[in-house]
Protein backbone atom coordinates (compact mmCIF):
# COMPACT_ATOMS: atom_id res chain seq x y z
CA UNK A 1 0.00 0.00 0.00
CA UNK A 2 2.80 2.50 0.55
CA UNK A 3 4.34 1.86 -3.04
CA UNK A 4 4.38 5.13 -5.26
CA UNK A 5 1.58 5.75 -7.93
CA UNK A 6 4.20 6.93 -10.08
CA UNK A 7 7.37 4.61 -10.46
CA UNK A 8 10.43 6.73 -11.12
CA UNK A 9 13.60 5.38 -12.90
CA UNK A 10 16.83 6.28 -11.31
CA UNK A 11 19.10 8.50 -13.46
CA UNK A 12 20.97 6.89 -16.13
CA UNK A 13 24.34 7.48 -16.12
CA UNK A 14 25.71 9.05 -19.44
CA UNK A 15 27.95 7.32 -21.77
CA UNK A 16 30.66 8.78 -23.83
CA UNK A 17 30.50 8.93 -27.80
CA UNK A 18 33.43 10.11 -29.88
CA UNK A 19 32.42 12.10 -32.75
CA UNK A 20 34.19 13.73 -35.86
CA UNK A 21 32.79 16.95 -36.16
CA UNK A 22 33.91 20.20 -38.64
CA UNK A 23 36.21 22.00 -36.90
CA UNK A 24 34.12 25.20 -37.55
CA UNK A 25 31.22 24.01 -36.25
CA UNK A 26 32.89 23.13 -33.06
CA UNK A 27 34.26 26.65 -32.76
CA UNK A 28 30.45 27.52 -33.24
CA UNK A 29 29.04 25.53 -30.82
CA UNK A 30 31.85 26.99 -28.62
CA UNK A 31 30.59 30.35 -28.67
CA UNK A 32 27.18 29.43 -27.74
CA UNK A 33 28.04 26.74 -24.81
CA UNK A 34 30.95 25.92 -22.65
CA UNK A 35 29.04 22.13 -23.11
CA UNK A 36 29.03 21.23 -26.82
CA UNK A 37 28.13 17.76 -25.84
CA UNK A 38 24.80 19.25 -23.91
CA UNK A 39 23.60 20.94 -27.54
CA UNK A 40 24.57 18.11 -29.14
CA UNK A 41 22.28 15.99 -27.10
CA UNK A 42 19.32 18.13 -27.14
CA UNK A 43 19.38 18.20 -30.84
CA UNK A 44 20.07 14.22 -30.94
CA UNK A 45 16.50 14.76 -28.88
CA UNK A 46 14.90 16.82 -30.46
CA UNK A 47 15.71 14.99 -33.99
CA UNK A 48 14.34 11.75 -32.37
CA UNK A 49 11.20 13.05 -31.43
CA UNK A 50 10.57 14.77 -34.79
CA UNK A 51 10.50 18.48 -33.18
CA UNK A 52 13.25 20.69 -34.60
CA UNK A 53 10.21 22.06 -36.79
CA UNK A 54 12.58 22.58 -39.53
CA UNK A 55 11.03 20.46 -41.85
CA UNK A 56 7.73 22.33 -40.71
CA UNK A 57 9.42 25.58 -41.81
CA UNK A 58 10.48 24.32 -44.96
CA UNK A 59 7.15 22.98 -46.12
CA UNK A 60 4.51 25.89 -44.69
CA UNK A 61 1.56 27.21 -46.62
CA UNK A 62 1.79 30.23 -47.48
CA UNK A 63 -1.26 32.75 -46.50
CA UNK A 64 -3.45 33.80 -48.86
CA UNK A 65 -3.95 37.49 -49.48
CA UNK A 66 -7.85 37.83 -49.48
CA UNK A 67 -9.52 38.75 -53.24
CA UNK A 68 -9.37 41.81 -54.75
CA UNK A 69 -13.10 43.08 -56.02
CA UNK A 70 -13.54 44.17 -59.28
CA UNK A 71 -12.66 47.08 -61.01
CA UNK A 72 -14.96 49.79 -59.57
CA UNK A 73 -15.81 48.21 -56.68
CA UNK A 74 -13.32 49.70 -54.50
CA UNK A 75 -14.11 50.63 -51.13
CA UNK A 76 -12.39 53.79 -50.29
């Protein structure tokens, strides 16, 4: 009866990946974050879960601008 409703998993520890990256893209990722590895995760995350919304961006409908009336029916 005294057993959590909610069963939490302990932390997992992290494992370490060696990766070749650009060398300018390090020195970017540098400038944002004295952690490259954290930004590198979050987009590894982000990727997996289909939510970077660049592929949203890229594919967007365009608004459409609403009629123009006839000539001579302007409203002015």
């Amino acid at each position: 009866m005294n057993e959590p409703a909610v069963h939490s998993h302990p932390p997992t520890e992290k494992v370490a990946v060696s990766i070749q990256l650009d060398p300018d893209l390090l020195d970017q990722l540098k400038h944002l974050t004295n952690d490259p590895s954290k930004v590198i995760e979050v987009a590894i995350r982000q990727w997996l879960r289909n939510q970077s919304g660049r592929e949203d961006e890229l594919a967007r409908t365009l608004k459409r601008n609403p009629p123009v009336p006839p000539r001579g029916e302007w409203n002015d």
